[in-house]
N, C-alpha and C. Protein backbone atom coordinates (compact mmCIF):
# COMPACT_ATOMS: atom_id res chain seq x y z
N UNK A 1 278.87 32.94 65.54
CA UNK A 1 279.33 34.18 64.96
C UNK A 1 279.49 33.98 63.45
N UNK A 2 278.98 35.09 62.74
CA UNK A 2 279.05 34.82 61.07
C UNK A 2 280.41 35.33 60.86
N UNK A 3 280.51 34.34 59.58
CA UNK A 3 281.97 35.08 59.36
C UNK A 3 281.70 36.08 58.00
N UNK A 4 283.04 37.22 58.01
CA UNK A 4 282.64 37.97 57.05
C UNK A 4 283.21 37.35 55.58
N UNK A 5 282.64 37.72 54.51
CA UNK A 5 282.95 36.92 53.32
C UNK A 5 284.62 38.06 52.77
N UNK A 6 284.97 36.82 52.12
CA UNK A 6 286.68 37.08 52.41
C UNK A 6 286.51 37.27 50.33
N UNK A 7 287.13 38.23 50.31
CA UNK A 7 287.01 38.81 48.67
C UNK A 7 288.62 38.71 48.09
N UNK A 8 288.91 39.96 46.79
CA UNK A 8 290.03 39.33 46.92
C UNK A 8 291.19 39.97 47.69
N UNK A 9 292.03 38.46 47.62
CA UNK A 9 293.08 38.66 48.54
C UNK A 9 292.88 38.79 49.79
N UNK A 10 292.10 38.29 49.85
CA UNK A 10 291.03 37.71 51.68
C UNK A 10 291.07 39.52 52.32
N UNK A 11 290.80 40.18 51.48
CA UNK A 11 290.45 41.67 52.17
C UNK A 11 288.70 41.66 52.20
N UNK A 12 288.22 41.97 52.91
CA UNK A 12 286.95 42.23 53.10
C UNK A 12 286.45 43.69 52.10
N UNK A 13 285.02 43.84 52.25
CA UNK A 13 284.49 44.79 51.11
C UNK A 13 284.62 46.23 51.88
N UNK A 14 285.05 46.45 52.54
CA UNK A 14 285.17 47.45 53.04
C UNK A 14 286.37 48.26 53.00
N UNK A 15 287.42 47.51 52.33
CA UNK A 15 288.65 47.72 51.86
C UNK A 15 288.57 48.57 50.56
N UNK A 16 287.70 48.43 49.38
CA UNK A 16 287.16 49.09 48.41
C UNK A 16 286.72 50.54 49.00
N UNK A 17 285.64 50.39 50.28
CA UNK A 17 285.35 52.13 50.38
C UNK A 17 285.80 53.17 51.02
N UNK A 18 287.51 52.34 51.51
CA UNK A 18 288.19 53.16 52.00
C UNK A 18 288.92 53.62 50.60
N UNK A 19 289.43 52.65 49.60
CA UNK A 19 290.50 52.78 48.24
C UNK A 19 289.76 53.50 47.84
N UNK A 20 288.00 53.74 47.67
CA UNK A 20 287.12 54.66 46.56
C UNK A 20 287.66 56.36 47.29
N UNK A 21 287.40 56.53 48.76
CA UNK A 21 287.59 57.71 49.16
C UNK A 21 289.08 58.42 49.16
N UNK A 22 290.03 57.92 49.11
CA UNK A 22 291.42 57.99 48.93
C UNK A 22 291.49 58.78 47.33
N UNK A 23 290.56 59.55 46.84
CA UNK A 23 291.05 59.68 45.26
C UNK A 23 291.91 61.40 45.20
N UNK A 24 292.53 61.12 44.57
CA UNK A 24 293.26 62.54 44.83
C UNK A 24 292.45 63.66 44.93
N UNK A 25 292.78 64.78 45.50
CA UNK A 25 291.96 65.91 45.68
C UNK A 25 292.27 67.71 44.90
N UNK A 26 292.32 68.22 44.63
CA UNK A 26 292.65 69.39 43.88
C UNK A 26 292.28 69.14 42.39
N UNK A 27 293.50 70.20 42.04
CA UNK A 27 293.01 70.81 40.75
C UNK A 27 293.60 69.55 40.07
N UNK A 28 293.04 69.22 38.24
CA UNK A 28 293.81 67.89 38.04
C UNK A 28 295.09 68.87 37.50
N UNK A 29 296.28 67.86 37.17
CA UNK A 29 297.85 67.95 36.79
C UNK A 29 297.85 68.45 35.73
N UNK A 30 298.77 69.90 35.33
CA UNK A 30 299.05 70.33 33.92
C UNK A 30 298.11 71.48 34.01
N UNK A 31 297.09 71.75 35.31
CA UNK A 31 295.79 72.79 34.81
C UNK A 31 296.46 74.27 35.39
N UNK A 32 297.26 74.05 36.57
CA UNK A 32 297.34 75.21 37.12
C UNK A 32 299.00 76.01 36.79
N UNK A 33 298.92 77.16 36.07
CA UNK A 33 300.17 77.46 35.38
C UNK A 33 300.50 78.79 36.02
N UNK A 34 301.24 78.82 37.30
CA UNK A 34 301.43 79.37 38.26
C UNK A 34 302.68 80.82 37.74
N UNK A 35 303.80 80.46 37.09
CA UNK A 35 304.82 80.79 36.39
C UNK A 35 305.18 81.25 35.20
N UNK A 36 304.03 80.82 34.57
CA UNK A 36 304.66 80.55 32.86
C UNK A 36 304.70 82.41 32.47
N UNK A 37 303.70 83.07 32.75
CA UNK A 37 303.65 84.78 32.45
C UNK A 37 305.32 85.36 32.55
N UNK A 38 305.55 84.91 33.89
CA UNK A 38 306.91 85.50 34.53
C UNK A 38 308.01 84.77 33.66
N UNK A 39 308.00 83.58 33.43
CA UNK A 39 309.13 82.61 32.51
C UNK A 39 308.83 83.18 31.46
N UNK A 40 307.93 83.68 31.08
CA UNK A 40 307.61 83.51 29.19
C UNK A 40 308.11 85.37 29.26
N UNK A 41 308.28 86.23 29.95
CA UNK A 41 309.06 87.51 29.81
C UNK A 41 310.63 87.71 30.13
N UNK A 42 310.97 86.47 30.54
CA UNK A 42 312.41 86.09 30.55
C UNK A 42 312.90 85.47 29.27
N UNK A 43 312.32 85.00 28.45
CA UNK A 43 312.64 84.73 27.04
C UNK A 43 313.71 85.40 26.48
N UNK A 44 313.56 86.36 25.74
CA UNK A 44 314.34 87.48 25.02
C UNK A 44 315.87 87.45 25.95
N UNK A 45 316.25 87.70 27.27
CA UNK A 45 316.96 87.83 27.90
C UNK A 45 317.94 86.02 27.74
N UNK A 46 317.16 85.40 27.55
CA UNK A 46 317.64 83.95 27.71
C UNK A 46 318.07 83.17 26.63
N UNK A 47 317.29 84.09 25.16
CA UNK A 47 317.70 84.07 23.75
C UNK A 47 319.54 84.41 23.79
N UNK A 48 319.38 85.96 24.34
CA UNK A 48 320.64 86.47 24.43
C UNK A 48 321.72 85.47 25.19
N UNK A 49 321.37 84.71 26.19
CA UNK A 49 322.51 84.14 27.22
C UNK A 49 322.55 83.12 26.47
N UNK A 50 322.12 81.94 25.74
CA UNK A 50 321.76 81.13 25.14
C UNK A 50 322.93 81.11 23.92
N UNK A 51 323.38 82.08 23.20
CA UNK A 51 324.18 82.35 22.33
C UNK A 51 325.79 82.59 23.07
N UNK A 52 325.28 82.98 24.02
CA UNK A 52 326.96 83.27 25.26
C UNK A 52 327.13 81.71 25.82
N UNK A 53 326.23 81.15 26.23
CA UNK A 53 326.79 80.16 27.27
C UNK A 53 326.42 78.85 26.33
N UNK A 54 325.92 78.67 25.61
CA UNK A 54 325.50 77.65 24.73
C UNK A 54 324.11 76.66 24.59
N UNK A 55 323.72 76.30 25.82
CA UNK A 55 322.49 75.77 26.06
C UNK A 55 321.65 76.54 26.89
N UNK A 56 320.27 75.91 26.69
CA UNK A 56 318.97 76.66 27.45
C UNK A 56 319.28 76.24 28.64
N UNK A 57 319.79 75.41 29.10
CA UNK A 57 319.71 75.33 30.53
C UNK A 57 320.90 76.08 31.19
N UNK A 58 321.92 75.88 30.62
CA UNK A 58 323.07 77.25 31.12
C UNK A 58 323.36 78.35 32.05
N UNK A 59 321.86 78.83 30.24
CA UNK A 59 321.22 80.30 30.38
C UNK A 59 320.41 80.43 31.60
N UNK A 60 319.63 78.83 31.97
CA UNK A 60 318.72 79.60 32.80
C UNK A 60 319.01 79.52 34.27
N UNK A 61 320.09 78.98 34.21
CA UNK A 61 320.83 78.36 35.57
C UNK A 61 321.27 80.05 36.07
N UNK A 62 322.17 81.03 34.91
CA UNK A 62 322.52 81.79 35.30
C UNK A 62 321.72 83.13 35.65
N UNK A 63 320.35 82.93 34.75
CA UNK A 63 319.47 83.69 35.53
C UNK A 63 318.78 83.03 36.92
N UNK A 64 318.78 82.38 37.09
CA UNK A 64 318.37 81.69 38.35
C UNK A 64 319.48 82.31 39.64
N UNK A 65 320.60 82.03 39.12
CA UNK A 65 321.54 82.25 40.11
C UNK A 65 321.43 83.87 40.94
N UNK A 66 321.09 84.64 39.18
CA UNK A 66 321.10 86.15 39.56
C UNK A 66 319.61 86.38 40.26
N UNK A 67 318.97 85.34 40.48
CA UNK A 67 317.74 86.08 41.15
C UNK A 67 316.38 86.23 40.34
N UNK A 68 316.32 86.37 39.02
CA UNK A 68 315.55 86.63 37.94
C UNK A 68 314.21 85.95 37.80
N UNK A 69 314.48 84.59 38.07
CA UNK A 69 313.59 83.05 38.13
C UNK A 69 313.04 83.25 39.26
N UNK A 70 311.42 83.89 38.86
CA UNK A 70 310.33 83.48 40.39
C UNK A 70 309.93 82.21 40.32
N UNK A 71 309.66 81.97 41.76
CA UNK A 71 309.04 80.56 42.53
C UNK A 71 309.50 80.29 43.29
N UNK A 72 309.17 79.30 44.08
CA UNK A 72 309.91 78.86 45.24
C UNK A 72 310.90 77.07 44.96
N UNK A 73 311.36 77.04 45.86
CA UNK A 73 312.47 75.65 45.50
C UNK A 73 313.61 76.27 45.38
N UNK A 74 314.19 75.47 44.95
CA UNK A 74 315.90 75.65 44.89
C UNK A 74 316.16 76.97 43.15
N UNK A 75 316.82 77.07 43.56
CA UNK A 75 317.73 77.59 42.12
C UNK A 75 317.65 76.69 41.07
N UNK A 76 318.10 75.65 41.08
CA UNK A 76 318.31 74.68 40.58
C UNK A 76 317.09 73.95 39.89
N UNK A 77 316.50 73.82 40.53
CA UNK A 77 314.52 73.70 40.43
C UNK A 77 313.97 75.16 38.95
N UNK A 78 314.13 76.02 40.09
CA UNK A 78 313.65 77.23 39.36
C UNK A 78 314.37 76.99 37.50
N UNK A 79 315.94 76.79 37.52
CA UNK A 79 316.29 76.88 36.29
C UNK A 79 315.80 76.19 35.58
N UNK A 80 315.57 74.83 35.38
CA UNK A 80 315.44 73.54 34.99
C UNK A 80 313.55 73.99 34.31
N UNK A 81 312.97 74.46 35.42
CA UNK A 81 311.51 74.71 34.92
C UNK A 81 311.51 75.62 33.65
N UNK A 82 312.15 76.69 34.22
CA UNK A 82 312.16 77.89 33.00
C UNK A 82 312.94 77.23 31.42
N UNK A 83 314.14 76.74 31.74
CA UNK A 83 314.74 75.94 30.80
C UNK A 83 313.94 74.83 29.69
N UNK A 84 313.12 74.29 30.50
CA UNK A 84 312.37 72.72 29.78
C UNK A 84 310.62 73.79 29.38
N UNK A 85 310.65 74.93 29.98
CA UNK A 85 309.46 75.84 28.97
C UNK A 85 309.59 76.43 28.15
N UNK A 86 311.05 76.98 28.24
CA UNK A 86 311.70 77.55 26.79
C UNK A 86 311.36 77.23 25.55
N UNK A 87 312.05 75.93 26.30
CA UNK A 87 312.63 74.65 24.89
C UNK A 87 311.23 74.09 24.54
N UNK A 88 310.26 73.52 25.12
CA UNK A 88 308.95 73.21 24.79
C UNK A 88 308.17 74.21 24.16
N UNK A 89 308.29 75.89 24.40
CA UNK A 89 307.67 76.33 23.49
C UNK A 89 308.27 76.82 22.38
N UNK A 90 309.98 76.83 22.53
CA UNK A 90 310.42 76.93 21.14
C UNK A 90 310.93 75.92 19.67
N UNK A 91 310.29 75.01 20.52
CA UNK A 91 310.40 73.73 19.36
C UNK A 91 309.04 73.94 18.95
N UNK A 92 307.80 74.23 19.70
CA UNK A 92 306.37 74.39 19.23
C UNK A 92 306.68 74.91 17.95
N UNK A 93 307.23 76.68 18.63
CA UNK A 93 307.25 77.77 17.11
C UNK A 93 307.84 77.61 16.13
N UNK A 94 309.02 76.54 16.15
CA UNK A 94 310.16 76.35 15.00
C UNK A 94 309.63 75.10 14.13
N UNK A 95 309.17 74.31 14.59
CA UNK A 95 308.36 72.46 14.05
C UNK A 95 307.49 72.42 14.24
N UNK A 96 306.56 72.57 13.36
CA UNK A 96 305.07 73.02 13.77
C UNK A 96 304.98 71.01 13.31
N UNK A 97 303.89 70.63 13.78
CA UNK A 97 303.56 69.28 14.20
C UNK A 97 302.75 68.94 13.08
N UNK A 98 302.93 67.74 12.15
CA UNK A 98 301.72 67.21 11.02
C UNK A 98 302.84 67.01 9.67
């Protein structure tokens, strides 16, 4: 009986064309922006809470709470997203980069 040739880490070559087919599948990460339309018309409203409660995340906790924040997940989830898009596109408009 032949033996099969032992590669590395004594895994055989057939270990590779299972790791090659395993490659992730969908859209790649960062492409699909499911939310941002609906977050980015909550702005103005979050400007306003933002000055009442003090931070962007606060604000967006308390629109979250009221219902305001589409998507699915927790409240908590929902705020945090809308919150960290705020702030990412309002540091864009205020510090422009260079």
């Amino acid at each position: 009986m032949a033996k099969r040739k032992q590669t590395w880490h004594g895994l055989s070559d057939a270990w590779r064309v299972v790791q090659w087919k395993s490659r992730r599948k969908g859209p790649v990460p960062g492409t699909v922006d499911r939310y941002g339309a609906s977050d980015r018309k909550l702005y103005p409203e979050l400007e306003q809470l933002v000055e009442k409660c003090g931070s962007a995340t606060a604000a967006a906790r308390q629109l979250a709470d009221e219902g305001k924040v589409e998507g699915t997940g927790t409240t908590e989830n929902r705020a945090r997203r809308l919150a960290g898009r705020y702030l990412r596109d309002h540091r864009k408009s205020r510090w422009p980069s260079g």
